[in-house]
N, C-alpha and C. Protein backbone atom coordinates (compact mmCIF):
# COMPACT_ATOMS: atom_id res chain seq x y z
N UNK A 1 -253.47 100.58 -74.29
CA UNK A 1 -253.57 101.64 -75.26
C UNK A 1 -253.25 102.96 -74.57
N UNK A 2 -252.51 103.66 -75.06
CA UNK A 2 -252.28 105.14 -74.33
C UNK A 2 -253.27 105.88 -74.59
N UNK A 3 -253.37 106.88 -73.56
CA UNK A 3 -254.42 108.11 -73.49
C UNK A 3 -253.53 108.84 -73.34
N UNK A 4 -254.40 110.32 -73.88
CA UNK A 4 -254.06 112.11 -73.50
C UNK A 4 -254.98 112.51 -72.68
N UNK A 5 -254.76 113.35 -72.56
CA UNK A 5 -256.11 113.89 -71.81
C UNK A 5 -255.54 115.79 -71.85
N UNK A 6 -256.78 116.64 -72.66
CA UNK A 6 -256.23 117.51 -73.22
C UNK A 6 -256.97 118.79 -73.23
N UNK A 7 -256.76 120.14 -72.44
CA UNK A 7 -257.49 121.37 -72.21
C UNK A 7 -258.15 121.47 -73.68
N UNK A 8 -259.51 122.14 -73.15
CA UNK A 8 -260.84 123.14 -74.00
C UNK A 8 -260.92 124.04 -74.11
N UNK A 9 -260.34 124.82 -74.37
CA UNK A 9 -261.37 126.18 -74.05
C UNK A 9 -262.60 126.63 -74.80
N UNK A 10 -263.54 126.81 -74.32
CA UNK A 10 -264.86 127.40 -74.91
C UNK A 10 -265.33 128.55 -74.54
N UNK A 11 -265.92 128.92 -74.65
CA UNK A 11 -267.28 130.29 -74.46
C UNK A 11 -268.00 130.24 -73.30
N UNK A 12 -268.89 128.93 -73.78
CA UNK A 12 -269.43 128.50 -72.68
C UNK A 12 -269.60 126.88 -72.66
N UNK A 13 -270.81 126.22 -71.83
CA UNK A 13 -270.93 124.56 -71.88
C UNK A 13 -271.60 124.30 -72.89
N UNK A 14 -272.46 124.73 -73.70
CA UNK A 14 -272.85 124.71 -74.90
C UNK A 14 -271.76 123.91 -76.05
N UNK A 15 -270.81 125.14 -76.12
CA UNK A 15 -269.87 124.93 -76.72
C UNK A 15 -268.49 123.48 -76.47
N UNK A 16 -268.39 123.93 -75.42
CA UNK A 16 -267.53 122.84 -74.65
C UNK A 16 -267.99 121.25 -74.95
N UNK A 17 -269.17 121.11 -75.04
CA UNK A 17 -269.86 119.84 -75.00
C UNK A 17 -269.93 119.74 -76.57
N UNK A 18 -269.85 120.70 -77.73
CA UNK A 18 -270.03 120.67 -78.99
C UNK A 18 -268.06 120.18 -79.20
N UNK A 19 -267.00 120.76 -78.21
CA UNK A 19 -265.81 120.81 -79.26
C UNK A 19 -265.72 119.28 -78.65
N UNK A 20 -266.03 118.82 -77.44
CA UNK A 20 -265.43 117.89 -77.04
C UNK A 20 -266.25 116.17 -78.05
N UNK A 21 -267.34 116.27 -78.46
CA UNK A 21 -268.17 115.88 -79.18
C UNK A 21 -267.70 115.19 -80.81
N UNK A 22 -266.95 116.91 -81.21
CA UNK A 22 -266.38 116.74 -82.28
C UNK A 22 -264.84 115.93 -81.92
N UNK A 23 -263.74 116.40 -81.17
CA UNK A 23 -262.56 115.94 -80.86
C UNK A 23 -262.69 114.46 -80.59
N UNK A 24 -263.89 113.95 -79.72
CA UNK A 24 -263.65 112.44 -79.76
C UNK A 24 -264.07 111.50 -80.62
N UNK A 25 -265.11 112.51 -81.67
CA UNK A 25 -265.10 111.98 -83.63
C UNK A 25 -264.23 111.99 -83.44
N UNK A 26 -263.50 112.48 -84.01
CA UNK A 26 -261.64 112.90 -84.82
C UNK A 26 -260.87 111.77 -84.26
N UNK A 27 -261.33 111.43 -83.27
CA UNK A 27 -260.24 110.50 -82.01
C UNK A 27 -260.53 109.12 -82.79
N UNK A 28 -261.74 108.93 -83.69
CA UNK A 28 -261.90 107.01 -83.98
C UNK A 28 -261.52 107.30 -85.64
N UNK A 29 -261.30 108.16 -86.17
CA UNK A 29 -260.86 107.76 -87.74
C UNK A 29 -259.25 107.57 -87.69
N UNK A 30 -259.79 106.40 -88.94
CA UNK A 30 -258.41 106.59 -88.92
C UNK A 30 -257.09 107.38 -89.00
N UNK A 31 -256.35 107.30 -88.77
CA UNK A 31 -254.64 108.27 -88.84
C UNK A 31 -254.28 108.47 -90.10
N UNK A 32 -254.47 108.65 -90.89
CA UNK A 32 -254.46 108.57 -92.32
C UNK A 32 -255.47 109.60 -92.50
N UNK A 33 -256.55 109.63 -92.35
CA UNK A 33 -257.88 110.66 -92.24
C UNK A 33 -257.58 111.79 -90.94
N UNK A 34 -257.27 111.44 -89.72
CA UNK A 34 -257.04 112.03 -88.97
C UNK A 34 -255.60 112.98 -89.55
N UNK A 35 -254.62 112.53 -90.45
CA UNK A 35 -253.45 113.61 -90.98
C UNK A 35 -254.09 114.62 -91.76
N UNK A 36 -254.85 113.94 -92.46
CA UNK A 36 -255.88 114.78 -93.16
C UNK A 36 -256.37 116.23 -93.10
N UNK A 37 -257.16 115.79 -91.69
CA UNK A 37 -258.12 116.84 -90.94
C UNK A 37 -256.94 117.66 -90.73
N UNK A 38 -255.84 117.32 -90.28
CA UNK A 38 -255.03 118.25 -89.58
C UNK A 38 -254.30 118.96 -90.67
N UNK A 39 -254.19 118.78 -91.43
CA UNK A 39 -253.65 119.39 -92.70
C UNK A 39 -254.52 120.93 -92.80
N UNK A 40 -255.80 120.49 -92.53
CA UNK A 40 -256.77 121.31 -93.03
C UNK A 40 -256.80 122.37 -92.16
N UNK A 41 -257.20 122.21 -90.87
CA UNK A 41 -257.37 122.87 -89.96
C UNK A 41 -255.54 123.68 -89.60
N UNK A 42 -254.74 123.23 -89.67
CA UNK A 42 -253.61 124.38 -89.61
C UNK A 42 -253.21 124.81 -91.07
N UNK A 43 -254.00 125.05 -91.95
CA UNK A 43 -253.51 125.83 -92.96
C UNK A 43 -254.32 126.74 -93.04
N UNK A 44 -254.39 127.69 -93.17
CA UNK A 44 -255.25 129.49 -92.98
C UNK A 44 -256.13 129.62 -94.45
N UNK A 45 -255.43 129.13 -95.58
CA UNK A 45 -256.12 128.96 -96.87
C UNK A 45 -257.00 127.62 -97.35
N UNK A 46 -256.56 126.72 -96.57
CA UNK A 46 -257.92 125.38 -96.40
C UNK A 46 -259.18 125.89 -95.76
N UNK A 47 -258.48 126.50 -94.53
CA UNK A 47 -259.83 127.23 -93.62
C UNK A 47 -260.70 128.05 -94.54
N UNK A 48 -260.25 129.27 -95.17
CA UNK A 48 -261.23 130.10 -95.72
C UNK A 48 -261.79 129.22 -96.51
N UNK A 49 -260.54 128.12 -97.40
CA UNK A 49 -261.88 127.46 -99.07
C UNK A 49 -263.43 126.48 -98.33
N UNK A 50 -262.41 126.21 -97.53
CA UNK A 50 -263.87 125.61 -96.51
C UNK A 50 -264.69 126.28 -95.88
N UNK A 51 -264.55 127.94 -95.59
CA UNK A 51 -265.68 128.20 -95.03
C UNK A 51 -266.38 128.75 -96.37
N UNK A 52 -265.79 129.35 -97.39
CA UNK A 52 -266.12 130.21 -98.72
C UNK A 52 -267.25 128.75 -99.98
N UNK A 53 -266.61 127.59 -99.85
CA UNK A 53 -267.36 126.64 -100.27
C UNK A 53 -268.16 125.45 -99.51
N UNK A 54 -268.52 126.28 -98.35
CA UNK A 54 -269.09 125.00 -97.54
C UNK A 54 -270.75 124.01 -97.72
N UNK A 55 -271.17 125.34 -98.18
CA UNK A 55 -272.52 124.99 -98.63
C UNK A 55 -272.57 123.77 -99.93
N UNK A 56 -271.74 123.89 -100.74
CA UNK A 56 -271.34 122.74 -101.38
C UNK A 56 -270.69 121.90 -101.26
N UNK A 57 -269.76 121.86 -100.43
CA UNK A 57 -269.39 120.57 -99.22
C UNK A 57 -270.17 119.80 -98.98
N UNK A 58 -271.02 120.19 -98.32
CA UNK A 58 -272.05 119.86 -96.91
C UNK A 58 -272.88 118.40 -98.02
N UNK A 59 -273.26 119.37 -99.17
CA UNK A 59 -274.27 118.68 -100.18
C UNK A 59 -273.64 118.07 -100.75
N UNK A 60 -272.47 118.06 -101.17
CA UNK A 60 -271.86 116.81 -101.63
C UNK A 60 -272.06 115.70 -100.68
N UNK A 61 -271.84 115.32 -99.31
CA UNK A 61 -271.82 114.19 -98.68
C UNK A 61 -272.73 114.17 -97.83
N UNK A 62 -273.99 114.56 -98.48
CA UNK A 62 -275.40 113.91 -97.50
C UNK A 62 -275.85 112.79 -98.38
């Protein structure tokens, strides 16, 4: 199976240990879900509706 292996930058180790946490989630869904995420995260207007409606996000999928 191929690997990456791929720079962090953070703030501090706090953080570092939170992005790397999240990135190796992201790393086991599937590619199909994983196009997904990425859709989201490089579009500037996904970002805001997600931070502007998150509180109802969140509660939708608990």
């Amino acid at each position: 199976m191929p690997k990456k292996t791929i720079e962090i930058e953070a703030e501090n180790s706090i953080e570092l240990d939170a992005k790397e946490r999240i990135l190796k989630n992201c790393a086991t869904i599937p590619m199909e879900d994983l196009e997904r995420v990425g859709q989201l995260v490089t579009n500037p207007n996904a970002l805001a509706g997600l931070k502007k409606h998150w509180i109802m996000l969140r509660t939708m999928f608990r």
